[in-house]
Protein backbone atom coordinates (compact mmCIF):
# COMPACT_ATOMS: atom_id res chain seq x y z
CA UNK A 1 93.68 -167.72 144.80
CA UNK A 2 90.86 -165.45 144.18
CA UNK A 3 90.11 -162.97 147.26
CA UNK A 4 86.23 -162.62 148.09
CA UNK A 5 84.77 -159.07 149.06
CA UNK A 6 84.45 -160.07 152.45
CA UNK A 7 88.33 -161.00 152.40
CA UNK A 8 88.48 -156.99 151.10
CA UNK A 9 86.09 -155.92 153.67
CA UNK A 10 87.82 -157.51 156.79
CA UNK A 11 91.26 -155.97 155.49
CA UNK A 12 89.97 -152.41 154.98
CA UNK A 13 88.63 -152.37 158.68
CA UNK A 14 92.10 -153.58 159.82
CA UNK A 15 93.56 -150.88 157.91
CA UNK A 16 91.78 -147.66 159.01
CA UNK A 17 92.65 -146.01 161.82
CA UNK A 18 90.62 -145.79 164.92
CA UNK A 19 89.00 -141.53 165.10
CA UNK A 20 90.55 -140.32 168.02
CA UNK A 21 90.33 -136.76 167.44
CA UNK A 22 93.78 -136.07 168.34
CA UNK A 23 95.70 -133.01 166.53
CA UNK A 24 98.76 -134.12 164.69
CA UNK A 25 101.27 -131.97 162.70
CA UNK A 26 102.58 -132.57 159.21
CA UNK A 27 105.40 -129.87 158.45
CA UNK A 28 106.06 -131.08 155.72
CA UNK A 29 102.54 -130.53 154.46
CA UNK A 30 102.59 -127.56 156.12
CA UNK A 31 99.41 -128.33 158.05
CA UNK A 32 97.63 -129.41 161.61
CA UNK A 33 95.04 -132.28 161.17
CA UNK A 34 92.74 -134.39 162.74
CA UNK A 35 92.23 -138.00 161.07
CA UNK A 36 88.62 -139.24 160.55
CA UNK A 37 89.16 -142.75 158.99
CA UNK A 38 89.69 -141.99 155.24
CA UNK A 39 89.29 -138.35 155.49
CA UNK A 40 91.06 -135.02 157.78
CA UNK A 41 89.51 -131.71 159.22
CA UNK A 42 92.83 -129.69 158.16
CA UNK A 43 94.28 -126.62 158.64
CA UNK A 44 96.89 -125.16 156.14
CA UNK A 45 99.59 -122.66 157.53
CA UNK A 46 102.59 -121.29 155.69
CA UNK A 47 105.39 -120.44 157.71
CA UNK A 48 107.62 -117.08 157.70
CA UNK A 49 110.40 -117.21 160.13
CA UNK A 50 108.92 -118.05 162.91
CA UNK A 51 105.79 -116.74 162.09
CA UNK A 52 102.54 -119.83 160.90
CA UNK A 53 100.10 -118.06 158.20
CA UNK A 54 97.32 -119.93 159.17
CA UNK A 55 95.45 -119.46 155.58
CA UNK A 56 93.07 -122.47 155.04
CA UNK A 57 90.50 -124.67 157.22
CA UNK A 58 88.40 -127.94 155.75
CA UNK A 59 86.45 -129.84 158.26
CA UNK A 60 84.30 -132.69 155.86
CA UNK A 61 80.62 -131.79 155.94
CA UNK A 62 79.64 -135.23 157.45
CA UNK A 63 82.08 -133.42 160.35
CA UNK A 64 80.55 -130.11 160.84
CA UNK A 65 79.19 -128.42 164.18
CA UNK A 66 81.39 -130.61 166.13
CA UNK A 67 84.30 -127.87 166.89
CA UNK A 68 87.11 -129.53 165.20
CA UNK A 69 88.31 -126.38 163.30
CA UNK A 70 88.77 -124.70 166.95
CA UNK A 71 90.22 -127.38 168.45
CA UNK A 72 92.78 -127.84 165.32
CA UNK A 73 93.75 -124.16 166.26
């Protein structure tokens, strides 16, 4: 059965993730984030002992001026 663009539509709103501006971790990624639907303001850290590097910040230009690279720190 053939699936219309609207069918697509619907399904990618289901999908995404309400913006709530919440700071999660990712150790693995070695990172603090904030998810904005299909994008992240991030910040990159390596760590030394106990020790994070914090080494990198990307907040999305659609993003900026809003203090999400503070609050991520």
């Amino acid at each position: 059965m053939p699936v219309s663009k609207e069918d697509l539509d619907d399904r990618e709103q289901q999908v995404k993730k309400e913006i709530t501006f919440d700071v999660e971790h990712d150790p693995i990624g070695q990172k603090f984030f904030i998810y904005l639907g299909n994008t992240e303001a991030i910040i990159a850290y390596t760590q030394i002992n106990n020790i994070l590097d914090l080494h990198h910040t990307l907040v999305p230009e659609t993003y900026r001026g809003r203090g999400l690279a503070e609050k991520i720190c």
